[in-house]
PDB file of N, CA and C in Angstrom:
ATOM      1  N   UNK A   1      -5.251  13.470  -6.330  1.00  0.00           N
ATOM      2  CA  UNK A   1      -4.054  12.678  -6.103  1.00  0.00           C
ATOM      3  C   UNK A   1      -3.892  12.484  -4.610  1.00  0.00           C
ATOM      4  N   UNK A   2      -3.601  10.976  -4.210  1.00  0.00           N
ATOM      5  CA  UNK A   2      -3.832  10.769  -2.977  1.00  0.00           C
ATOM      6  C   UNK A   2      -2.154  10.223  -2.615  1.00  0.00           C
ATOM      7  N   UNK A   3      -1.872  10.973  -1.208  1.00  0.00           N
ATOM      8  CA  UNK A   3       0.010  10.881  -0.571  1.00  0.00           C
ATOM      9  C   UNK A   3      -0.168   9.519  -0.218  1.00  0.00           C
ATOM     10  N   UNK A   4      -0.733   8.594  -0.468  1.00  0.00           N
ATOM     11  CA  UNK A   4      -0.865   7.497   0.157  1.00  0.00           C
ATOM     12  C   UNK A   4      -2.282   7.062   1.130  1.00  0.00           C
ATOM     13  N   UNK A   5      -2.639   5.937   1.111  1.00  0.00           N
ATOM     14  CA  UNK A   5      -4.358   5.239   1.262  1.00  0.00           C
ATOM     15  C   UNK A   5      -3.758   4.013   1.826  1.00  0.00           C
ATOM     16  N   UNK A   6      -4.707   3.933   2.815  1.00  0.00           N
ATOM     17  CA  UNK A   6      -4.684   3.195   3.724  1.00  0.00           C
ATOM     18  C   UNK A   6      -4.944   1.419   2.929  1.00  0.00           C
ATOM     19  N   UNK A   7      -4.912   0.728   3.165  1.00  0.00           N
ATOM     20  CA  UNK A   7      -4.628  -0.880   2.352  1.00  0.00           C
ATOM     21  C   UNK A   7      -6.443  -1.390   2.454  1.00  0.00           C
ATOM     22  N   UNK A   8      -6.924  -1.403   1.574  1.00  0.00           N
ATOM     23  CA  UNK A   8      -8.600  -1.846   1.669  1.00  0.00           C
ATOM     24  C   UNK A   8      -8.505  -2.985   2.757  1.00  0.00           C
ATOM     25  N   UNK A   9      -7.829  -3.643   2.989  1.00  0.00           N
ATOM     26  CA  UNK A   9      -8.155  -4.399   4.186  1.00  0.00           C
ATOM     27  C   UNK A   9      -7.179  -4.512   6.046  1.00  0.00           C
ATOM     28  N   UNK A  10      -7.941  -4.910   6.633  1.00  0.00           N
ATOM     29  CA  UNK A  10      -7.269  -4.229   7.982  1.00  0.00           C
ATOM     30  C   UNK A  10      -5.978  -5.184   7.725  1.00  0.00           C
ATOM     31  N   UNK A  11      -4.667  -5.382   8.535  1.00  0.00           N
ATOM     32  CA  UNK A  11      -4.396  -6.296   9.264  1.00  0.00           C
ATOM     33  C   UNK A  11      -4.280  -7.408   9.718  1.00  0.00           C
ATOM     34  N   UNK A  12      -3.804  -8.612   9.516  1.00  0.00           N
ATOM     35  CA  UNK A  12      -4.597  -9.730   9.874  1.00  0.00           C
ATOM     36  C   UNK A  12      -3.470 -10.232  10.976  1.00  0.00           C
ATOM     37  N   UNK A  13      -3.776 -10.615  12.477  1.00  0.00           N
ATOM     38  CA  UNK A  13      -2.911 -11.279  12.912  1.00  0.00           C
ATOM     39  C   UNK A  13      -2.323 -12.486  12.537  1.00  0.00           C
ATOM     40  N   UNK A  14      -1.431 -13.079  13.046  1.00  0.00           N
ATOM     41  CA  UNK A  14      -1.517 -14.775  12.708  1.00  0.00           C
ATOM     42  C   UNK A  14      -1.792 -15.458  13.510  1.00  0.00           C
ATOM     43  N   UNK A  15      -2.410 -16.396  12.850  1.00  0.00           N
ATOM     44  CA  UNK A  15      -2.853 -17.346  13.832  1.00  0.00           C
ATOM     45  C   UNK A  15      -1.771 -18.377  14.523  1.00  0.00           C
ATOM     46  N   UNK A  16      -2.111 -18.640  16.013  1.00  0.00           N
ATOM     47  CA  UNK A  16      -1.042 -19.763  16.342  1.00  0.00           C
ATOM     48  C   UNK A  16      -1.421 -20.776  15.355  1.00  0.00           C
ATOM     49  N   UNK A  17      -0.064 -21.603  15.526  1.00  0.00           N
ATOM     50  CA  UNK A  17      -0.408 -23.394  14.945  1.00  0.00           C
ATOM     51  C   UNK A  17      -0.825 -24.018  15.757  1.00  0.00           C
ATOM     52  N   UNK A  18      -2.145 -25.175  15.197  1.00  0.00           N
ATOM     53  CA  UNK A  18      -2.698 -25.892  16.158  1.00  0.00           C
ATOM     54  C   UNK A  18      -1.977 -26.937  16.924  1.00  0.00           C
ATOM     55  N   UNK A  19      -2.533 -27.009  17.949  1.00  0.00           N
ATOM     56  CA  UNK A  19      -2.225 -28.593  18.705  1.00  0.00           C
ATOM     57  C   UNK A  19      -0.247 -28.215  18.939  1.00  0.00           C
ATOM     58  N   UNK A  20       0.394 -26.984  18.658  1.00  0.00           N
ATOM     59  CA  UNK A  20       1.761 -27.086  19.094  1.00  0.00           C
ATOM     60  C   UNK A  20       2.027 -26.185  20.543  1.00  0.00           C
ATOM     61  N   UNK A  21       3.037 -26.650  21.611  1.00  0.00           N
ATOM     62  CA  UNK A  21       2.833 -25.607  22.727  1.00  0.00           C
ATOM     63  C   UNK A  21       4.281 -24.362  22.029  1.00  0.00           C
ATOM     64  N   UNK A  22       3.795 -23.255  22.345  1.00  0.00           N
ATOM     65  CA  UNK A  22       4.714 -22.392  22.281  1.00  0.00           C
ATOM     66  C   UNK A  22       6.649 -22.721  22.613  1.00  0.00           C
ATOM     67  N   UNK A  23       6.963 -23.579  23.302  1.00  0.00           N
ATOM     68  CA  UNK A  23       8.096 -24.164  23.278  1.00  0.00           C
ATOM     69  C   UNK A  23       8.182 -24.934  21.811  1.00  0.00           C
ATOM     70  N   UNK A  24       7.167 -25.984  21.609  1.00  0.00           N
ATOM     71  CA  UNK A  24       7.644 -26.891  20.441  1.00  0.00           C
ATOM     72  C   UNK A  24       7.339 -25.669  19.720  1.00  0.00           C
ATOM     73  N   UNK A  25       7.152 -24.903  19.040  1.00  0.00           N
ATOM     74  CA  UNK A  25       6.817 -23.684  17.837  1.00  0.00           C
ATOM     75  C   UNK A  25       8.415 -23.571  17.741  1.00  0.00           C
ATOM     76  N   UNK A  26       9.195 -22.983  18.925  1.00  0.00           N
ATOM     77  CA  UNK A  26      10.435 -22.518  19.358  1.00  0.00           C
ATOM     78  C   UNK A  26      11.180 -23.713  18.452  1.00  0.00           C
ATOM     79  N   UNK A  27      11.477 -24.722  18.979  1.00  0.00           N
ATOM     80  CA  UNK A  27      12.410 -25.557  18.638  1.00  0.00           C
ATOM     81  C   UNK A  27      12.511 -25.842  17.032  1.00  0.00           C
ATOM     82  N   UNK A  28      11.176 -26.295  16.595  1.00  0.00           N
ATOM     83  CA  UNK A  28      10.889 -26.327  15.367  1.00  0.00           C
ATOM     84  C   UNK A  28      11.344 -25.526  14.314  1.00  0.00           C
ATOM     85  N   UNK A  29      11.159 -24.067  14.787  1.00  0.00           N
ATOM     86  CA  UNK A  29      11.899 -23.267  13.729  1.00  0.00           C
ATOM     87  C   UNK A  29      13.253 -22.716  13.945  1.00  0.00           C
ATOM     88  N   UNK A  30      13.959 -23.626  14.997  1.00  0.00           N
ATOM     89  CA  UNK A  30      15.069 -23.241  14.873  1.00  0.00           C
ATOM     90  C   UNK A  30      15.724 -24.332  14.107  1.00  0.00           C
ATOM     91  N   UNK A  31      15.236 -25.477  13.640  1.00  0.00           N
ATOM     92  CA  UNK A  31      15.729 -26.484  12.509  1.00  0.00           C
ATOM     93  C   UNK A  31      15.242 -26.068  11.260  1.00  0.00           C
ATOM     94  N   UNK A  32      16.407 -25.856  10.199  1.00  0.00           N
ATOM     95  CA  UNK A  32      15.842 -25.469   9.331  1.00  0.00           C
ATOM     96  C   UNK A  32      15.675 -26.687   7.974  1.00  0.00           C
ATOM     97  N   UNK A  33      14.808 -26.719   7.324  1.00  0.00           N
ATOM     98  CA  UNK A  33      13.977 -27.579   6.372  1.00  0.00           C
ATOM     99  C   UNK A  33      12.654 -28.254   7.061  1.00  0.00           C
ATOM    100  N   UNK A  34      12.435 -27.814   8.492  1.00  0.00           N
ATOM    101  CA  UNK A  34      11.018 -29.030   9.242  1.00  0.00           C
ATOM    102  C   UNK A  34      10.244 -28.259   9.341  1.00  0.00           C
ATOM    103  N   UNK A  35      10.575 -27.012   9.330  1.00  0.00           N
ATOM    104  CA  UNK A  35       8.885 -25.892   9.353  1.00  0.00           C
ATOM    105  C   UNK A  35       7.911 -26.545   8.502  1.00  0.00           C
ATOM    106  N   UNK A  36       6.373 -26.266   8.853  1.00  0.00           N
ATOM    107  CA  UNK A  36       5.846 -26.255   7.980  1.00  0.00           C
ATOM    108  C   UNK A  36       4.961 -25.068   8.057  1.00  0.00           C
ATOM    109  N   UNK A  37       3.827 -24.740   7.558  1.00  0.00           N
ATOM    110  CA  UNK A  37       2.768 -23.900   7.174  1.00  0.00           C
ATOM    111  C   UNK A  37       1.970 -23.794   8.574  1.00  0.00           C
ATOM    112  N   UNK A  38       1.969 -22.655   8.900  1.00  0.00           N
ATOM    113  CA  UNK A  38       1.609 -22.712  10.513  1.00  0.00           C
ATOM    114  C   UNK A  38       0.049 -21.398  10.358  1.00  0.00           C
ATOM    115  N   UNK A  39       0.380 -20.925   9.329  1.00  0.00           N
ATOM    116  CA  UNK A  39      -0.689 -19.629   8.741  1.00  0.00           C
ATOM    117  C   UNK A  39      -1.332 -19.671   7.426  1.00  0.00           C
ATOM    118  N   UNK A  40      -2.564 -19.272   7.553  1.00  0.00           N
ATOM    119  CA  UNK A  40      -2.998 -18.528   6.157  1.00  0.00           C
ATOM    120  C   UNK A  40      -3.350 -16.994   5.869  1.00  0.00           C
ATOM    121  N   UNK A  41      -2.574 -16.962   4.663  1.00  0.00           N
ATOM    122  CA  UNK A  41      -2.548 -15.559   4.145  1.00  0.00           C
ATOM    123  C   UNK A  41      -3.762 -14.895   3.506  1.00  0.00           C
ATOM    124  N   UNK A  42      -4.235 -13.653   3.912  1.00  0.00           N
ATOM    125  CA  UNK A  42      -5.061 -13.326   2.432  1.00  0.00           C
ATOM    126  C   UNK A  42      -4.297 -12.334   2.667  1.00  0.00           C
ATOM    127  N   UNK A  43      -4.596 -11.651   0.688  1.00  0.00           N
ATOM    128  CA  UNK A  43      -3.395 -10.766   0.272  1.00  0.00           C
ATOM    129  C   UNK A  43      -5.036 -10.138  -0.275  1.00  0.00           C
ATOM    130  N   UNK A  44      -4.662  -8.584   0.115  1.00  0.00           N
ATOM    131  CA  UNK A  44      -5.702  -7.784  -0.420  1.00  0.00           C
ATOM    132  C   UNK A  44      -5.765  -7.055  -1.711  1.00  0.00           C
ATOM    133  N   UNK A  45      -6.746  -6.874  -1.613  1.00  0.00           N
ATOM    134  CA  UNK A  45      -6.774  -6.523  -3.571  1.00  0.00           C
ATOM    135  C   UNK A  45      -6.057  -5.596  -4.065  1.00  0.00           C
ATOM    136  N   UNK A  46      -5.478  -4.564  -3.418  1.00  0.00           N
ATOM    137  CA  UNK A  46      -4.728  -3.589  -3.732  1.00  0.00           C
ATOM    138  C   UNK A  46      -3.115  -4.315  -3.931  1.00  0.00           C
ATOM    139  N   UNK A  47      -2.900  -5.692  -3.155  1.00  0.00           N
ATOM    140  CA  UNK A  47      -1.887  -5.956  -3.257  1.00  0.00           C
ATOM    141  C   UNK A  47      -2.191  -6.899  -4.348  1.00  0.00           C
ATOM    142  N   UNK A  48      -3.261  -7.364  -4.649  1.00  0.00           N
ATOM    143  CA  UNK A  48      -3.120  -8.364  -5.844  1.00  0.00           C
ATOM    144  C   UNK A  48      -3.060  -7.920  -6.926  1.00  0.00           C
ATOM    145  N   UNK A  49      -3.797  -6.215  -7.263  1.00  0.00           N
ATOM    146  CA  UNK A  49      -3.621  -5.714  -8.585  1.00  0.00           C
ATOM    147  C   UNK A  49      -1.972  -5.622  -8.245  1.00  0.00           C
ATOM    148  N   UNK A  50      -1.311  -5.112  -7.483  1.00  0.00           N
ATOM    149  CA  UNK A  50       0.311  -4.094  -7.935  1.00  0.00           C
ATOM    150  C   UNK A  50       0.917  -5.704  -8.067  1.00  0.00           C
ATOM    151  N   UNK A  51       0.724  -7.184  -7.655  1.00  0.00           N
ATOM    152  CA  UNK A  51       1.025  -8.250  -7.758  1.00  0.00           C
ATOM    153  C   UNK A  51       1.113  -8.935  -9.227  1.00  0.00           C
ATOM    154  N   UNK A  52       0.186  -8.482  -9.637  1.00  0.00           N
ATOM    155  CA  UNK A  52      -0.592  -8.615 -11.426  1.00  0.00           C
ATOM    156  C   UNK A  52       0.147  -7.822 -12.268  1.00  0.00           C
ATOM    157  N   UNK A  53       1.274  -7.046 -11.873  1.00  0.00           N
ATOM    158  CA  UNK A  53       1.881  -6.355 -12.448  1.00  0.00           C
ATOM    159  C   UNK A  53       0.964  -5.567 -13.867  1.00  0.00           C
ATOM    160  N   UNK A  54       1.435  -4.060 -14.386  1.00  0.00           N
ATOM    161  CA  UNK A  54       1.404  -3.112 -14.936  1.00  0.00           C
ATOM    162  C   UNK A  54       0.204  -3.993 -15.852  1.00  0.00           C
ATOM    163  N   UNK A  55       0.196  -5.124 -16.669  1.00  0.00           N
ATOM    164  CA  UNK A  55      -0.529  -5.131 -17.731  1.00  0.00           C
ATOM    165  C   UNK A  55      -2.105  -5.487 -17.061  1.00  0.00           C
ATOM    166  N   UNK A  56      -2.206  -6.029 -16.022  1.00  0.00           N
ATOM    167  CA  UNK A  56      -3.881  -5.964 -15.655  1.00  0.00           C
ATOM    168  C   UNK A  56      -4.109  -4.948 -14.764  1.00  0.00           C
ATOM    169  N   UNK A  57      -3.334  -3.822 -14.492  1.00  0.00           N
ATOM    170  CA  UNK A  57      -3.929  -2.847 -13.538  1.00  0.00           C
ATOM    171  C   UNK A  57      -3.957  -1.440 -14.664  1.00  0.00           C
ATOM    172  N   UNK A  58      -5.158  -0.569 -14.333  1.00  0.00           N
ATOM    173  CA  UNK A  58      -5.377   0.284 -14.906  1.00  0.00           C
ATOM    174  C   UNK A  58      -4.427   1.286 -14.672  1.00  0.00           C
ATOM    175  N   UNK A  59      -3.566   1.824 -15.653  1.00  0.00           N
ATOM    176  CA  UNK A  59      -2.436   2.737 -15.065  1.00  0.00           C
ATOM    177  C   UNK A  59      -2.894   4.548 -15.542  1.00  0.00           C
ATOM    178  N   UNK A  60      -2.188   4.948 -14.268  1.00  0.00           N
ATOM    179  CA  UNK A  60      -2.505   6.581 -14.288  1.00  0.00           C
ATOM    180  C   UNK A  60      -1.644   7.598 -14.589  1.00  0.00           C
ATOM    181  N   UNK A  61      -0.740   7.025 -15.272  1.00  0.00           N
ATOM    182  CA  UNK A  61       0.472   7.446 -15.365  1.00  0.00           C
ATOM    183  C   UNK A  61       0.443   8.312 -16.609  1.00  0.00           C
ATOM    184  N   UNK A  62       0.219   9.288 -17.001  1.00  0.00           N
ATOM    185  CA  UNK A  62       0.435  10.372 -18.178  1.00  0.00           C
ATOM    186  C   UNK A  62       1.624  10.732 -18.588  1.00  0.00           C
ATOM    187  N   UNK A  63       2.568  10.236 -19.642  1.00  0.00           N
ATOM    188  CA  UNK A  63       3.676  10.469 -19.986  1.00  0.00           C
ATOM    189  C   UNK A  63       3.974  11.606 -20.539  1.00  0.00           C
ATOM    190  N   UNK A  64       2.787  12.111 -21.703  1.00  0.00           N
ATOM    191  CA  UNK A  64       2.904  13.461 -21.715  1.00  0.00           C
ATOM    192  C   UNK A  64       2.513  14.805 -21.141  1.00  0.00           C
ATOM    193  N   UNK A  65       2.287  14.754 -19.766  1.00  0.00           N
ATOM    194  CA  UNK A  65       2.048  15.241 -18.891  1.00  0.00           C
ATOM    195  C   UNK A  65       3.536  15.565 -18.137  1.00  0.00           C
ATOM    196  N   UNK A  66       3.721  14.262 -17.988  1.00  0.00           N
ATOM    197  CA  UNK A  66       5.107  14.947 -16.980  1.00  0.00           C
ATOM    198  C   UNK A  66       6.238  15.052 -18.351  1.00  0.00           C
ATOM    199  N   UNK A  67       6.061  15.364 -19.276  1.00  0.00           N
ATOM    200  CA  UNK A  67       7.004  15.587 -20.535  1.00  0.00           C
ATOM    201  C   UNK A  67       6.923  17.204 -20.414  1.00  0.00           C
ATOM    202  N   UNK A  68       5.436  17.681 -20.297  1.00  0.00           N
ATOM    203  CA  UNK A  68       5.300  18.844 -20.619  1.00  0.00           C
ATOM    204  C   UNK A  68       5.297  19.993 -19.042  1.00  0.00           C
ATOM    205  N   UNK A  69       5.391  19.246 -17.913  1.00  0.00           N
ATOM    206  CA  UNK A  69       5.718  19.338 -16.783  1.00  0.00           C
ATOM    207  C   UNK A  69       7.558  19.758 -16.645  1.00  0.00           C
ATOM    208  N   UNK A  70       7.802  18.913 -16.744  1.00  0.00           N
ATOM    209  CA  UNK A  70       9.264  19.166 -16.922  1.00  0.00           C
ATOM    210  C   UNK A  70       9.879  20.179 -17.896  1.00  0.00           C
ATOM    211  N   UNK A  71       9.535  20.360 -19.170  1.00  0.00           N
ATOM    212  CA  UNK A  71       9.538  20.847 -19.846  1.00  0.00           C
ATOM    213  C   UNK A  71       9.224  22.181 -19.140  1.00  0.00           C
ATOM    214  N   UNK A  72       8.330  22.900 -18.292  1.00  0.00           N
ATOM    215  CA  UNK A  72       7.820  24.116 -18.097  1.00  0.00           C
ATOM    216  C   UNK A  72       8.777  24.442 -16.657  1.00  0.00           C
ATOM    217  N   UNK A  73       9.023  23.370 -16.063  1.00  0.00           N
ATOM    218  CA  UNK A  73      10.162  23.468 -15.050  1.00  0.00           C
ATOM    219  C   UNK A  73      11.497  23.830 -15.786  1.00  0.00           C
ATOM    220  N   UNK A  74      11.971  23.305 -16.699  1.00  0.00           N
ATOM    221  CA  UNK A  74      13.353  23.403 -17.264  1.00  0.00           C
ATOM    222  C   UNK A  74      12.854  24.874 -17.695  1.00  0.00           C
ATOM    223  N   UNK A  75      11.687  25.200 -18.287  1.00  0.00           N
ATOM    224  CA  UNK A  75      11.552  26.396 -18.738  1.00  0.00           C
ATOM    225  C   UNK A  75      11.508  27.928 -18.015  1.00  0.00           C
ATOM    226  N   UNK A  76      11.309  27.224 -16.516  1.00  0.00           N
ATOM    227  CA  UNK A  76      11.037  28.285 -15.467  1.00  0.00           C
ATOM    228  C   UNK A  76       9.637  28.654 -15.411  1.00  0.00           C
ATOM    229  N   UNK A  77       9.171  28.254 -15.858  1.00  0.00           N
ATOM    230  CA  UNK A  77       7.266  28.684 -16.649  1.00  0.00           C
ATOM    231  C   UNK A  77       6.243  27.947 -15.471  1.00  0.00           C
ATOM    232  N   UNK A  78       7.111  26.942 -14.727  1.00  0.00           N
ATOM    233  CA  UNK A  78       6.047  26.267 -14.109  1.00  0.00           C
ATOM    234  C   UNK A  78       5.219  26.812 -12.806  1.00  0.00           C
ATOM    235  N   UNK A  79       4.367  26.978 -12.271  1.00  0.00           N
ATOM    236  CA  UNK A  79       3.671  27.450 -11.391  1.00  0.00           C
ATOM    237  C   UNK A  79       2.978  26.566 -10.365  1.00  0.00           C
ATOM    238  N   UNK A  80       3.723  26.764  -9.292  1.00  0.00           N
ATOM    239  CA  UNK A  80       2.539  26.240  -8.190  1.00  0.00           C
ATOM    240  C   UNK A  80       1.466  26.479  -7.528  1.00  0.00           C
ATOM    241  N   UNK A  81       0.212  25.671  -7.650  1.00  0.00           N
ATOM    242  CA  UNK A  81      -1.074  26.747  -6.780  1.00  0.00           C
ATOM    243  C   UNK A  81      -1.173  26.032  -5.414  1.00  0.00           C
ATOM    244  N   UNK A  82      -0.345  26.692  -4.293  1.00  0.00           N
ATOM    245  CA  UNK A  82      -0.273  26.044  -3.023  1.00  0.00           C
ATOM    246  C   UNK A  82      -1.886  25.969  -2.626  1.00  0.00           C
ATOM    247  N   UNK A  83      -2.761  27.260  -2.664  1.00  0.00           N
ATOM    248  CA  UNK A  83      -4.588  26.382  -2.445  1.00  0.00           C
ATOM    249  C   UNK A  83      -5.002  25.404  -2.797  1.00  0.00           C
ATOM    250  N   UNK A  84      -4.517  25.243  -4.071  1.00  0.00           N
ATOM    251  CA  UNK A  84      -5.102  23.697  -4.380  1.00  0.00           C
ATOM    252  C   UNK A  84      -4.078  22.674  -3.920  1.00  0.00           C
ATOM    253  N   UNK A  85      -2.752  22.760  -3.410  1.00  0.00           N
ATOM    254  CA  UNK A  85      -2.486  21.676  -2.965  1.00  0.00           C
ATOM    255  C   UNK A  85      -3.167  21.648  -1.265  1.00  0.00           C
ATOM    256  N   UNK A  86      -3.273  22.829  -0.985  1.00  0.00           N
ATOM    257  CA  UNK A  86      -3.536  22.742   0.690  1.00  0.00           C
ATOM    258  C   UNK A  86      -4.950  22.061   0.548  1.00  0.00           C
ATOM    259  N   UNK A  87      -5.768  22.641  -0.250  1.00  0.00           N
ATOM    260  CA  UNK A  87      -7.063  21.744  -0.121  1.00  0.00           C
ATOM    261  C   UNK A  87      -7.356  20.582  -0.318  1.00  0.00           C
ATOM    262  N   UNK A  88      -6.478  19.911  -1.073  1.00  0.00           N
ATOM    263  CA  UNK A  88      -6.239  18.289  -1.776  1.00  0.00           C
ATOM    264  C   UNK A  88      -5.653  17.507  -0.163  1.00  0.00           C
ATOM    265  N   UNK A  89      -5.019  18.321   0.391  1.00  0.00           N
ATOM    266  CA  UNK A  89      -4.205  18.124   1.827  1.00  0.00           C
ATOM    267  C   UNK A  89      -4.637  17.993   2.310  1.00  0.00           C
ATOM    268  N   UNK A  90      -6.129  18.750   2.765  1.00  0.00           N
ATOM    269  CA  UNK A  90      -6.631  18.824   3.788  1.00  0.00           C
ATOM    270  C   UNK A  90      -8.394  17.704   3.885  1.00  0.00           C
ATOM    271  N   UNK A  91      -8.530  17.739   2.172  1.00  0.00           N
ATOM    272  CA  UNK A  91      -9.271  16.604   1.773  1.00  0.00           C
ATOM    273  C   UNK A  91      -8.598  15.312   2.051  1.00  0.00           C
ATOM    274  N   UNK A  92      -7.653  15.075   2.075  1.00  0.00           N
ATOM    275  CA  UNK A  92      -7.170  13.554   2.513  1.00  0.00           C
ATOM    276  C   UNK A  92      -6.731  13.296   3.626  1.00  0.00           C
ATOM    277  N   UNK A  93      -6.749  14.528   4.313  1.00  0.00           N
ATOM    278  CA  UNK A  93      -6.423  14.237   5.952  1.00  0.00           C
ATOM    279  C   UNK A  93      -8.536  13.717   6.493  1.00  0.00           C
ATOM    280  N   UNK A  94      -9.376  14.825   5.963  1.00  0.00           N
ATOM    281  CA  UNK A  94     -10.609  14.165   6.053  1.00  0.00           C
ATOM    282  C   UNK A  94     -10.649  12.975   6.082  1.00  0.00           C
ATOM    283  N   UNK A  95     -10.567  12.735   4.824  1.00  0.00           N
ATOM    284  CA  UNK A  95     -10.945  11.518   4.438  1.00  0.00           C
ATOM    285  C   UNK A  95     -10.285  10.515   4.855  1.00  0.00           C
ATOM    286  N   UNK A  96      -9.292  10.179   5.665  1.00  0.00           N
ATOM    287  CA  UNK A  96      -8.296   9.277   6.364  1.00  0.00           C
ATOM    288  C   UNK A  96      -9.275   9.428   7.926  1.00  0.00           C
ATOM    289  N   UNK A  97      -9.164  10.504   8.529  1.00  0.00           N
ATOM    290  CA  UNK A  97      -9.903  10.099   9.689  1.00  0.00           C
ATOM    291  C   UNK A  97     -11.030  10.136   9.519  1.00  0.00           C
ATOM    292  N   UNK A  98     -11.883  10.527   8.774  1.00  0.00           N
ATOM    293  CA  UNK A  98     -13.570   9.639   8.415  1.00  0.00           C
ATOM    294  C   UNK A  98     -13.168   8.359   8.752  1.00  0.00           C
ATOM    295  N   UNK A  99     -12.396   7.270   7.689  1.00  0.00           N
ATOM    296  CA  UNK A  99     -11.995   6.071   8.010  1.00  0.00           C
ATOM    297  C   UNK A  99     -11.687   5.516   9.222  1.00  0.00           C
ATOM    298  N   UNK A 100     -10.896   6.134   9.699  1.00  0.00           N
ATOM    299  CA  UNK A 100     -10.431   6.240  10.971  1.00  0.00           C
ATOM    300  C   UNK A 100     -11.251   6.208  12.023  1.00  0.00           C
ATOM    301  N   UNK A 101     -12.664   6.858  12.632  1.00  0.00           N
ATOM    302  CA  UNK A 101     -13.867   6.972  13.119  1.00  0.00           C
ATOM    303  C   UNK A 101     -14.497   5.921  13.259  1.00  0.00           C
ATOM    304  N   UNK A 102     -14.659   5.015  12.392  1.00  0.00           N
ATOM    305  CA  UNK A 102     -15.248   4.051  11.493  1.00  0.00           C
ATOM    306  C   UNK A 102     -15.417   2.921  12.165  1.00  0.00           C
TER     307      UNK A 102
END
């Protein structure tokens, strides 16, 4: 289980609009209805599956898992193994600056 992953794709600046000087950009969008399309977007795949909503993305979600989770919490029964979270911790701090290096 990962605290959060970096977006499969970097960043993208925007591009200026062509052929306008930074003053006309100014004026332009301070009238509103004359903007037009000054950028193109790509939207990365991580954002296009959660975009596609629940029925085309493979979900990981175990209902009776956290039924029987809760259940052992309400029960007092539940147990934490802080090694295995420290090592899961310390595997994704790796594995973030591997990337990171890169």
């Amino acid at each position: 289980m990962k605290i959060g992953s970096p977006a499969d794709k970097p960043p993208v600046a925007p591009a200026p609009a062509a052929g306008r000087a930074a003053g006309d950009a100014s004026k332009t969008a301070a009238t509103p209805g004359s903007a037009e399309p000054s950028a193109q977007v790509d939207i990365s795949n991580t954002a296009a599956t959660l975009m596609s909503g629940v029925d085309g993305a493979t979900s990981e979600f175990d209902s009776e898992k956290v039924a029987r989770i809760t259940q052992a919490i309400a029960d007092g029964k539940f147990t934490v193994n802080p090694e295995a979270i420290a090592d899961k911790l310390i595997a994704n701090a790796q594995e973030l600056l591997g990337k990171a290096s890169h």
